[in-house]
Protein backbone atom coordinates (compact mmCIF):
# COMPACT_ATOMS: atom_id res chain seq x y z
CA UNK A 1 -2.61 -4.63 29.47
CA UNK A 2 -0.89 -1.99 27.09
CA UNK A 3 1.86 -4.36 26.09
CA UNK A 4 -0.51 -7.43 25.35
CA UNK A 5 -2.81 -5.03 23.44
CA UNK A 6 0.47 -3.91 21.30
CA UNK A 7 1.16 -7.59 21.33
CA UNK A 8 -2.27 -8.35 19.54
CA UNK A 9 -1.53 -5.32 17.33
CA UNK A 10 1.69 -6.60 15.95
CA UNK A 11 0.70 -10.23 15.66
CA UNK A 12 -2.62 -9.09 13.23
CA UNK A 13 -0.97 -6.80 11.20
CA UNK A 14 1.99 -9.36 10.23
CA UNK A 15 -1.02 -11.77 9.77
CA UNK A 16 -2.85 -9.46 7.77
CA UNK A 17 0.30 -8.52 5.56
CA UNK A 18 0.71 -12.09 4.57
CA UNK A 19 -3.07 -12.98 4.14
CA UNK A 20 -4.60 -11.86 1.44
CA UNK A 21 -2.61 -10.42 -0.56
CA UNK A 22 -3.25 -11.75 -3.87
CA UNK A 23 -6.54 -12.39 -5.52
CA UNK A 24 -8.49 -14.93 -7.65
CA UNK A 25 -9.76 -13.00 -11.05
CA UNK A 26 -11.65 -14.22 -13.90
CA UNK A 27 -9.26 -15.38 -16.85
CA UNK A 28 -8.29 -17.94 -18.64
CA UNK A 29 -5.30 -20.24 -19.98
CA UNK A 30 -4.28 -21.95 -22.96
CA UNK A 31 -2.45 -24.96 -22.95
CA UNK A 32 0.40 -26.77 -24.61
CA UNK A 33 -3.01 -28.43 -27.01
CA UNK A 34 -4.35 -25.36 -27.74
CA UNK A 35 -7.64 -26.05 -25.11
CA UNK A 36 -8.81 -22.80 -23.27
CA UNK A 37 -10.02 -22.99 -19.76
CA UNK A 38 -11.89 -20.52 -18.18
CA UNK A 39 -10.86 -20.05 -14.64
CA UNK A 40 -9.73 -17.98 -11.56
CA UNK A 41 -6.48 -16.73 -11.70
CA UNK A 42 -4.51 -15.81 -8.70
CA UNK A 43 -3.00 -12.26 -9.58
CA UNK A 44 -0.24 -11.19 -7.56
CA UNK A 45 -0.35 -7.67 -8.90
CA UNK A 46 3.74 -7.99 -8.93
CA UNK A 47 5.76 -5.42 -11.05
CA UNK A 48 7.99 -8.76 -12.36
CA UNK A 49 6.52 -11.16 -14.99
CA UNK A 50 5.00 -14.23 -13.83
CA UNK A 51 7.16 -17.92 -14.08
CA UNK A 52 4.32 -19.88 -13.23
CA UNK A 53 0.27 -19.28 -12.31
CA UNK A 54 -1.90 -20.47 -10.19
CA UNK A 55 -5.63 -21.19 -10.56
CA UNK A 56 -8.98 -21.99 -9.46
CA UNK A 57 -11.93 -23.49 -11.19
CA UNK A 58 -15.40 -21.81 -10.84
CA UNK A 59 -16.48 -24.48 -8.71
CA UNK A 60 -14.28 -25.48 -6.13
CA UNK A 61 -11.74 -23.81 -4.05
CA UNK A 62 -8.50 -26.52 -4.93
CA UNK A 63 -5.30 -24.13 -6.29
CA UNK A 64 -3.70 -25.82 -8.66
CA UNK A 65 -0.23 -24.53 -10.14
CA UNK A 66 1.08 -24.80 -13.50
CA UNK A 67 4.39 -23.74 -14.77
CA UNK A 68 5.92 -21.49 -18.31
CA UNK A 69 6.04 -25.43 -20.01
CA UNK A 70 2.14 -25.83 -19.37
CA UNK A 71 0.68 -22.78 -20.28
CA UNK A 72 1.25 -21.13 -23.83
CA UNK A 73 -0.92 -17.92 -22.58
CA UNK A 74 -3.56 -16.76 -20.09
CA UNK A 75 -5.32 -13.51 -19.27
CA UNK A 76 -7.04 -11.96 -16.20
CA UNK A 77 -9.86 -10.28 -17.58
CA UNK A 78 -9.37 -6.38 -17.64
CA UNK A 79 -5.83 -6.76 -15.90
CA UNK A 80 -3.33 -8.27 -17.92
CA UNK A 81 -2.48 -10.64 -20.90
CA UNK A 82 0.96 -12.79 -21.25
CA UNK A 83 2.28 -14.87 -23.79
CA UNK A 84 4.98 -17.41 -23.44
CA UNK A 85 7.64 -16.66 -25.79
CA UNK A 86 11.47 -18.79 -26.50
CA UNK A 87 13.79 -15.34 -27.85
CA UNK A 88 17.02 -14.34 -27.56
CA UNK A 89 17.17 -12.30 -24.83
CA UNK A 90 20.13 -9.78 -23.09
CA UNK A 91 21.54 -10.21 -20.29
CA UNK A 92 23.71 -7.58 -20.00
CA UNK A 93 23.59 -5.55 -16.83
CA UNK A 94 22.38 -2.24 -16.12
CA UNK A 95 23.26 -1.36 -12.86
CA UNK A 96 25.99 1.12 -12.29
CA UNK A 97 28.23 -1.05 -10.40
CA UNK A 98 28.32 -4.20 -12.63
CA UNK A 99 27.78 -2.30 -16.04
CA UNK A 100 29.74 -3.61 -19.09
CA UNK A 101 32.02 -1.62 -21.99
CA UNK A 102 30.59 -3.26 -24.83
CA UNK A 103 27.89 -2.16 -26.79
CA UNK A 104 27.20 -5.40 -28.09
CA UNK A 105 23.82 -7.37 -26.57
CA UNK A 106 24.55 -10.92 -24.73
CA UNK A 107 21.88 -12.33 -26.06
CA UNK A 108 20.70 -16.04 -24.10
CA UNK A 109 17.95 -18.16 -25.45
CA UNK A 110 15.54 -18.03 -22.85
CA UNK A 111 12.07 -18.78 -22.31
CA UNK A 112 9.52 -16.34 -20.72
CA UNK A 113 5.92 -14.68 -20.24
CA UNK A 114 5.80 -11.27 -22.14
CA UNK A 115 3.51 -8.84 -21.09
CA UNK A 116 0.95 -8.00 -24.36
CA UNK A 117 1.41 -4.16 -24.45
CA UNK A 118 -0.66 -3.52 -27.49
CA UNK A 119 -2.27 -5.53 -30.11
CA UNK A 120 -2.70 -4.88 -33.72
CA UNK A 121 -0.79 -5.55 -37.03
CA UNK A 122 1.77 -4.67 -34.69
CA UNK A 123 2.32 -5.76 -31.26
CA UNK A 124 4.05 -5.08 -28.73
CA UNK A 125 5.21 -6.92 -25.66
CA UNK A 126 7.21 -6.38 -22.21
CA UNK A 127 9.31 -8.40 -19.84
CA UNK A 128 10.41 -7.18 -16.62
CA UNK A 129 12.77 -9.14 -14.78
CA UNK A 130 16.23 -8.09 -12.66
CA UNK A 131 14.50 -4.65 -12.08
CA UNK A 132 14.85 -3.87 -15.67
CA UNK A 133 12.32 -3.74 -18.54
CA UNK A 134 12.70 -4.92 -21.86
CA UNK A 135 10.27 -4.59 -24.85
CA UNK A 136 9.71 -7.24 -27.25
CA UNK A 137 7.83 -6.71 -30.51
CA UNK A 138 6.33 -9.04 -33.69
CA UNK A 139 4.21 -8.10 -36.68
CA UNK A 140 1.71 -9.66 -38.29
CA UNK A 141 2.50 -13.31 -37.36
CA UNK A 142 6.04 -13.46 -37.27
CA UNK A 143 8.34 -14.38 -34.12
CA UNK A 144 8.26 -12.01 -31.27
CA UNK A 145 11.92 -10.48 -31.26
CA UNK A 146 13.20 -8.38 -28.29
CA UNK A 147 13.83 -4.54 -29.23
CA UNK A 148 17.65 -4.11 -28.53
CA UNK A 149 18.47 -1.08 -26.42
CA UNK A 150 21.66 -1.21 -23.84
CA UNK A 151 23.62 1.64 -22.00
CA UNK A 152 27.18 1.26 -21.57
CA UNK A 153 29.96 1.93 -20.00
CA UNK A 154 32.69 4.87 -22.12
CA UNK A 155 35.95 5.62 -20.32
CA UNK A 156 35.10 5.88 -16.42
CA UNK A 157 32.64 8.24 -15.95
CA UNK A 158 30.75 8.73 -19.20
CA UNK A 159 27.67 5.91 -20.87
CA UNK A 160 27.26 5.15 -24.70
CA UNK A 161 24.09 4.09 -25.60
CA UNK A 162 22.88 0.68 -27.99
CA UNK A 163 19.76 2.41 -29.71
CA UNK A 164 19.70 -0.95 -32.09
CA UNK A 165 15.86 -0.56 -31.29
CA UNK A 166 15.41 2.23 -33.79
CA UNK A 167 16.34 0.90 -36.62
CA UNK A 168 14.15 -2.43 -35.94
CA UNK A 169 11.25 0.14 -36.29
CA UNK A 170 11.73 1.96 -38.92
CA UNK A 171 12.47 -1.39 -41.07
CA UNK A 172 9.22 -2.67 -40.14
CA UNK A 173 7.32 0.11 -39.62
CA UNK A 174 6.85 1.62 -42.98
CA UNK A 175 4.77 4.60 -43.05
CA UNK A 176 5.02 7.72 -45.24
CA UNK A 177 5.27 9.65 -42.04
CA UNK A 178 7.80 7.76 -40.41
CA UNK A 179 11.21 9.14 -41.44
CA UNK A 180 14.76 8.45 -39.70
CA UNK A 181 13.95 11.92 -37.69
CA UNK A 182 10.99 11.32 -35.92
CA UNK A 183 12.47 7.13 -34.96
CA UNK A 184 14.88 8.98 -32.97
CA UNK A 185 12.40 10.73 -31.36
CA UNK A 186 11.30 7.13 -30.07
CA UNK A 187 12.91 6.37 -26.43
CA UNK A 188 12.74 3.49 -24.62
CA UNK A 189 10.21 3.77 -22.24
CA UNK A 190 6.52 1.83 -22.66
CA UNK A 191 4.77 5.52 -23.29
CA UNK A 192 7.14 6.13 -26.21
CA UNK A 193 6.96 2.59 -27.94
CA UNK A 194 3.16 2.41 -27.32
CA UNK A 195 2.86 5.89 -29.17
CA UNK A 196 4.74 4.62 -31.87
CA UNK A 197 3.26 1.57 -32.51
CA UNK A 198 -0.33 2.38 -32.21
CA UNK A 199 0.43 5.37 -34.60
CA UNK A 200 1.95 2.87 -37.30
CA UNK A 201 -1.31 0.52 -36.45
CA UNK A 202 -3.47 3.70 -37.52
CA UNK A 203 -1.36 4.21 -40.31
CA UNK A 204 -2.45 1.05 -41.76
CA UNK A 205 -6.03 0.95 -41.07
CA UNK A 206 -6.32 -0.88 -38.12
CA UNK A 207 -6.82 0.14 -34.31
CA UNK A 208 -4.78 -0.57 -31.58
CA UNK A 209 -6.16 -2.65 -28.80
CA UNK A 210 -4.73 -3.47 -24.96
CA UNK A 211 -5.69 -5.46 -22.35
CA UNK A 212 -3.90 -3.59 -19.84
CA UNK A 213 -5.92 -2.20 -16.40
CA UNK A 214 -7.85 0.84 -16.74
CA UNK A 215 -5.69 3.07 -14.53
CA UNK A 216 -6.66 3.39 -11.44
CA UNK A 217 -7.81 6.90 -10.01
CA UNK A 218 -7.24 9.04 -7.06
CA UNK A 219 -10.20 8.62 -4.45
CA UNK A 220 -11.47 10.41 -1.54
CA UNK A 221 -13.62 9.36 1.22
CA UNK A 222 -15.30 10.87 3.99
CA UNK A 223 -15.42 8.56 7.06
CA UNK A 224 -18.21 9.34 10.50
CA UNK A 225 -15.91 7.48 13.07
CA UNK A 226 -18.32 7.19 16.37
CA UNK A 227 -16.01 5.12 19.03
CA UNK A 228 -15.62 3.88 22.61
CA UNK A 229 -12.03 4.90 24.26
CA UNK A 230 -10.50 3.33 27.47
CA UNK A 231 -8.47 5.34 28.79
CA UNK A 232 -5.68 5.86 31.47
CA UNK A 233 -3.28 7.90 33.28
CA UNK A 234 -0.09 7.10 35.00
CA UNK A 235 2.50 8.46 36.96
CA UNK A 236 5.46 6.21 37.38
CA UNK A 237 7.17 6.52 40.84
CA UNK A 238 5.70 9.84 42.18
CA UNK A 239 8.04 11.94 44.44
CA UNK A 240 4.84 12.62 46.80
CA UNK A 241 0.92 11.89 46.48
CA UNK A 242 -0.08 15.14 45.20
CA UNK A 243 2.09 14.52 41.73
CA UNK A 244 0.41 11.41 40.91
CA UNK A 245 -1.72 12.02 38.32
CA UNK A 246 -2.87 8.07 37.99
CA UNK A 247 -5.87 6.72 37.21
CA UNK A 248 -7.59 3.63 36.59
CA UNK A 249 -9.03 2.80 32.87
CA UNK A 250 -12.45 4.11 32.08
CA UNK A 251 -14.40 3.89 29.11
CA UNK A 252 -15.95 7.20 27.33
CA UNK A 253 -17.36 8.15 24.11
CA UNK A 254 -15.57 9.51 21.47
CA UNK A 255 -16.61 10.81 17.62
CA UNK A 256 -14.76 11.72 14.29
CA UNK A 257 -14.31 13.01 10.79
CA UNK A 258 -11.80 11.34 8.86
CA UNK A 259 -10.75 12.46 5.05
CA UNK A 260 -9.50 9.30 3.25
CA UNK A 261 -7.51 9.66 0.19
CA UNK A 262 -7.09 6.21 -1.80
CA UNK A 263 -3.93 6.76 -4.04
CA UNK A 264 -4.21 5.03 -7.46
CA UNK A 265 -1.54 2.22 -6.81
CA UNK A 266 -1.34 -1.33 -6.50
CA UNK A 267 -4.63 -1.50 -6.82
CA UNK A 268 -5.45 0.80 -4.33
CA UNK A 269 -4.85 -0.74 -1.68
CA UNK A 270 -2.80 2.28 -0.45
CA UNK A 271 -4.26 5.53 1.27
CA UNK A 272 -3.61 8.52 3.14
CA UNK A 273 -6.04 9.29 6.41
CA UNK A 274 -6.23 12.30 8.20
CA UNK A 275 -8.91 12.78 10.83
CA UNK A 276 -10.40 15.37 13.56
CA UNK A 277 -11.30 13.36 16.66
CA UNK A 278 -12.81 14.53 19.87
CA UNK A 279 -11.70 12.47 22.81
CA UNK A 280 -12.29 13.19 26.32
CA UNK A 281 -11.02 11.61 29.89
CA UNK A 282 -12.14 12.17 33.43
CA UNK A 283 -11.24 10.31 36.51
CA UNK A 284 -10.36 10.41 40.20
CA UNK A 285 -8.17 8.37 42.82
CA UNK A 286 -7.96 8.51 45.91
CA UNK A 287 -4.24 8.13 48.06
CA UNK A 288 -3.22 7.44 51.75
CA UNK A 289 -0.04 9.07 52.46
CA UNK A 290 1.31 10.22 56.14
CA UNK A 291 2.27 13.44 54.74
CA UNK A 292 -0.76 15.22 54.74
CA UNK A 293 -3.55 16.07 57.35
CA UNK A 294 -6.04 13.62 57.26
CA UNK A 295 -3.85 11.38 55.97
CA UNK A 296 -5.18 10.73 52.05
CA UNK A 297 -5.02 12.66 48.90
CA UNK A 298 -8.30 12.94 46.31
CA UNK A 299 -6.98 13.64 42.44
CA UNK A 300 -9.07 14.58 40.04
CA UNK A 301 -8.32 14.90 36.39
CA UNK A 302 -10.25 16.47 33.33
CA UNK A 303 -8.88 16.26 29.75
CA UNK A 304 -10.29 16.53 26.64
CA UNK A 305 -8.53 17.40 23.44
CA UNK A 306 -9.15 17.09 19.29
CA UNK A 307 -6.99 14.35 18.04
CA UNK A 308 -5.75 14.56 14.92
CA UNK A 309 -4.13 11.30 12.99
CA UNK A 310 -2.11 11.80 9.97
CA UNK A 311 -1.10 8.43 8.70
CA UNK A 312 -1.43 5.34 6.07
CA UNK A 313 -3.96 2.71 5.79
CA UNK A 314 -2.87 -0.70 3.64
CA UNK A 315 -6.38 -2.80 2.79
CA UNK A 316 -6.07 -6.23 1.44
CA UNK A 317 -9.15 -7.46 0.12
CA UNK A 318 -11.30 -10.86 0.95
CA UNK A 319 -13.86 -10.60 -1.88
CA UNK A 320 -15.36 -8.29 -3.86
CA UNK A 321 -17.17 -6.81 -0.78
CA UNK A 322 -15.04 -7.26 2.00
CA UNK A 323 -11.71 -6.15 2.93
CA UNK A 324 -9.19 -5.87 5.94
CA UNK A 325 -7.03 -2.67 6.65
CA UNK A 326 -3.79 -1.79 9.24
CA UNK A 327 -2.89 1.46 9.91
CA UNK A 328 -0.40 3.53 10.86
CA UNK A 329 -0.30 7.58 12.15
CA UNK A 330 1.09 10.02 14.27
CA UNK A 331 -1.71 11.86 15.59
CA UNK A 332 -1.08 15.36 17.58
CA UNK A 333 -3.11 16.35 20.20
CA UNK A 334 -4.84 19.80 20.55
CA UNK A 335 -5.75 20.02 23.89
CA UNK A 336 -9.38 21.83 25.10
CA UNK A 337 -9.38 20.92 28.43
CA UNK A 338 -6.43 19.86 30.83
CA UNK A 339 -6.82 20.45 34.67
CA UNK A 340 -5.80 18.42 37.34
CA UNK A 341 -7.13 18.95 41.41
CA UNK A 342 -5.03 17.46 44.57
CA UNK A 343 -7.02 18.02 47.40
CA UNK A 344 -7.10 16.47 51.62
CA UNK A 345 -9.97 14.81 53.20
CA UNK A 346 -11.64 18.23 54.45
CA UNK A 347 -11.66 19.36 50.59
CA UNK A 348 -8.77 22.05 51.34
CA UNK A 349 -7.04 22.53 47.68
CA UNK A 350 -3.34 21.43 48.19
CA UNK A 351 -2.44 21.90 44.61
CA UNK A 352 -4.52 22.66 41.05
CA UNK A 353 -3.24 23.35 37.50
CA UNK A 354 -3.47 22.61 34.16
CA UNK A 355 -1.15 20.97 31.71
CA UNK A 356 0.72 20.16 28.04
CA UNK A 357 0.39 16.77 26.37
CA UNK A 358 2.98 15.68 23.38
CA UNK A 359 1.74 13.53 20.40
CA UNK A 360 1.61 10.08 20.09
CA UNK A 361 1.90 7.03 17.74
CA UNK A 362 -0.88 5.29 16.83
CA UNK A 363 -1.74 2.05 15.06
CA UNK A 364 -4.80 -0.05 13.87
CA UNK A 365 -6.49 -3.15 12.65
CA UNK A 366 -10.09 -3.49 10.94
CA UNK A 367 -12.37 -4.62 8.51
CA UNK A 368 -14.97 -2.98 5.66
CA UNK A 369 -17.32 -4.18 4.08
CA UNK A 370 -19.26 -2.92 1.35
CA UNK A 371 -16.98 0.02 1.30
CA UNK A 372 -19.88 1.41 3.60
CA UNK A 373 -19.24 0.14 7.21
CA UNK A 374 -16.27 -0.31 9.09
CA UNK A 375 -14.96 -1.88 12.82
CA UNK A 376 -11.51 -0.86 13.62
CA UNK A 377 -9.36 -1.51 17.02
CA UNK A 378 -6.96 1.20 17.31
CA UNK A 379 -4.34 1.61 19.73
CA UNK A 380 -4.17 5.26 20.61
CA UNK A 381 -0.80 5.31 22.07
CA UNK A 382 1.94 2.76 20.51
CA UNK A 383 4.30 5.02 22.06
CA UNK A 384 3.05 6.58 25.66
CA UNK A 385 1.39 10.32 25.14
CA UNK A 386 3.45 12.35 27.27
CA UNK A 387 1.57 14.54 30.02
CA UNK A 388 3.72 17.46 30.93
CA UNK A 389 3.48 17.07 35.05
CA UNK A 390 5.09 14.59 36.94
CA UNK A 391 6.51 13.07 34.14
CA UNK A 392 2.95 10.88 33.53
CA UNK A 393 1.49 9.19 30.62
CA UNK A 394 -1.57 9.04 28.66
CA UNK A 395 -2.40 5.72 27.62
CA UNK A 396 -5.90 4.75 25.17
CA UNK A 397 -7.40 2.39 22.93
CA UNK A 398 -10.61 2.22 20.98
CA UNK A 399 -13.09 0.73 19.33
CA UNK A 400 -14.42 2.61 16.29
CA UNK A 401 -17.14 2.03 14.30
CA UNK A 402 -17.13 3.55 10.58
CA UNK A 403 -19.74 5.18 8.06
CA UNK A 404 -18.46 5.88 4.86
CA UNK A 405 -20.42 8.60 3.08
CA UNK A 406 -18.88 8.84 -0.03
């Protein structure tokens, strides 16, 4: 049962992983004529600029993909804005291991989406491709032109630097405040070259605008987490029947608190959980053995314990409303209650104690809705809980139904 239920586990969350992970948002695109179309844009939420998109009309559900020589620019509302753009563009590498000795750009004509950083007389655009980021730039409306910057390689150990970008701003961004000083000041990063440009945008009597996300925020929620647990104990090849601490599966009620924090990436679809859990297992078997007078052994076994799961929950979102989630966590076990009873058919004791449990893995599948209500399967125990007599296991999994409060 245990290794069909981690079966399940495994096959949904690689299902979930690769379903769903994109959305359709409200956009548009403009064509090779110059006609806008107003439509649903898949957005992959990817840190590399898009070759190609792929869209929906408001009416039907058909994808249809078009590539960089079909679309001159689109937008997802509130998200992001790219324009297609034919520059010369460098090449050269950055990485450590393959980095050149020239300071010189190798430029390539090349045709791509830039990102629209910032609007205005002056605007400002990014590509991001190889795991590098380069900023383009135009003003008024002349050619977008990539803002030269390269690191390079001096002697063996030391870097030189290509700061070509510089001097492209300050002979096109003429303000009285701008002097050759405060352009080296500029760095470049997209906080530096956004300061800079929106400054100059001021400077001439205009405002900057963006179409960049809002940036996401830090949330917290606080989950009620009623549940069902089926439970089980077993001892695998006992030396004698009064050190087997198994037990059949048996269902119980369970209830807790869980502290979500939603981190502001990737759309948050990342969090942190943490939870106090109160779980609780009592059972009894009963074994014939020749060894003792009256020939069977009754068990009985009481444990109850706060669980407490630290771990990560991944959501990937159906609609507006509706989402799925896996999770991962280790959760440690604080026990309240762990005795155990071995006694022969007249009810003489023949052994009693108490005893230690270890922590456990624990992983989980679900869905939300509303960002109210919640159903999640979780199995307790990925890995066994150890029980510290006999060598026996703890084995659970549950059903939990959620209630977020806020």
């Amino acid at each position: 049962m245990k290794r069909l239920l981690l079966s399940l586990t495994m096959i949904v969350g690689i299902y979930f992983t690769s379903y769903s992970q994109v959305t359709f948002e409200e956009g548009y695109y403009i064509n090779n004529q110059n006609q806008r179309t107003e439509c649903l844009i898949k957005n992959y939420s990817r840190r590399s600029n898009p070759t190609d998109i792929m869209f929906r009309s408001s009416t039907n559900n058909n994808t249809v993909r078009l590539s960089i020589n079909d679309v001159k620019q689109f937008e997802i509302y509130n998200s992001a804005k790219f324009i297609r753009v034919t520059a010369d563009i460098d090449q050269s590498s950055q990485s450590i291991n393959t980095i050149d000795k020239s300071w010189k750009p190798i430029l390539e004509t090349k045709t791509v989406f830039v990102r629209e950083l910032v609007k205005g007389p002056v605007n400002l655009y990014s590509l991001i491709e190889d795991n590098r980021e380069l900023f383009f730039f135009s003003k008024d409306s002349s050619r977008i032109k990539q803002l030269i910057f390269k690191r390079y390689l001096v002697g063996r150990n030391n870097f030189g630097e290509n700061n070509t970008f510089r001097e492209q701003l300050l002979d096109n961004l003429k303000c009285p405040e701008f002097s050759f000083k405060k352009m080296q000041e500029v760095v470049y990063i997209k906080k530096s070259l956004q300061k800079i440009v929106k400054e100059y945008n001021t400077c001439v009597g205009q405002e900057s605008s963006n179409v960049e996300k809002k940036r996401e925020k830090t949330k917290f929620n606080l989950n009620l987490r009623p549940r069902m647990n089926y439970s089980s104990t077993m001892t695998p090849g006992p030396p004698f029947a009064s050190a087997n601490l198994t037990m059949n599966q048996k269902q119980s009620f369970g209830f807790g608190i869980e502290t979500e924090i939603i981190l502001p990436i990737n759309k948050n679809k990342w969090s942190i959980i943490a939870e106090a859990a109160y779980q609780e297992f009592s059972n009894q078997n009963i074994f014939e053995t020749s060894n003792v007078s009256g020939g069977i052994v009754n068990s009985t076994l009481a444990y109850s314990s706060i669980e407490i799961p630290l771990g990560v929950r991944h959501y990937m979102f159906l609609s507006k409303n509706s989402k799925l989630f896996i999770n991962m966590a280790y959760t440690m076990d604080f026990t309240i209650k762990t005795e155990f009873e071995f006694t022969r058919a007249d009810e003489t004791v023949l052994r009693s104690g108490d005893f230690r449990t270890f922590g456990s893995f624990s992983g989980g599948f679900g869905y939300k809705y509303l960002d109210k209500f919640s159903l999640e399967f979780r199995l307790l125990t990925l890995s066994h809980r150890t029980i510290l007599f006999a060598d026996s296991e703890f084995n659970s999994y549950s059903v939990i139904f959620g209630y977020t409060l806020f």
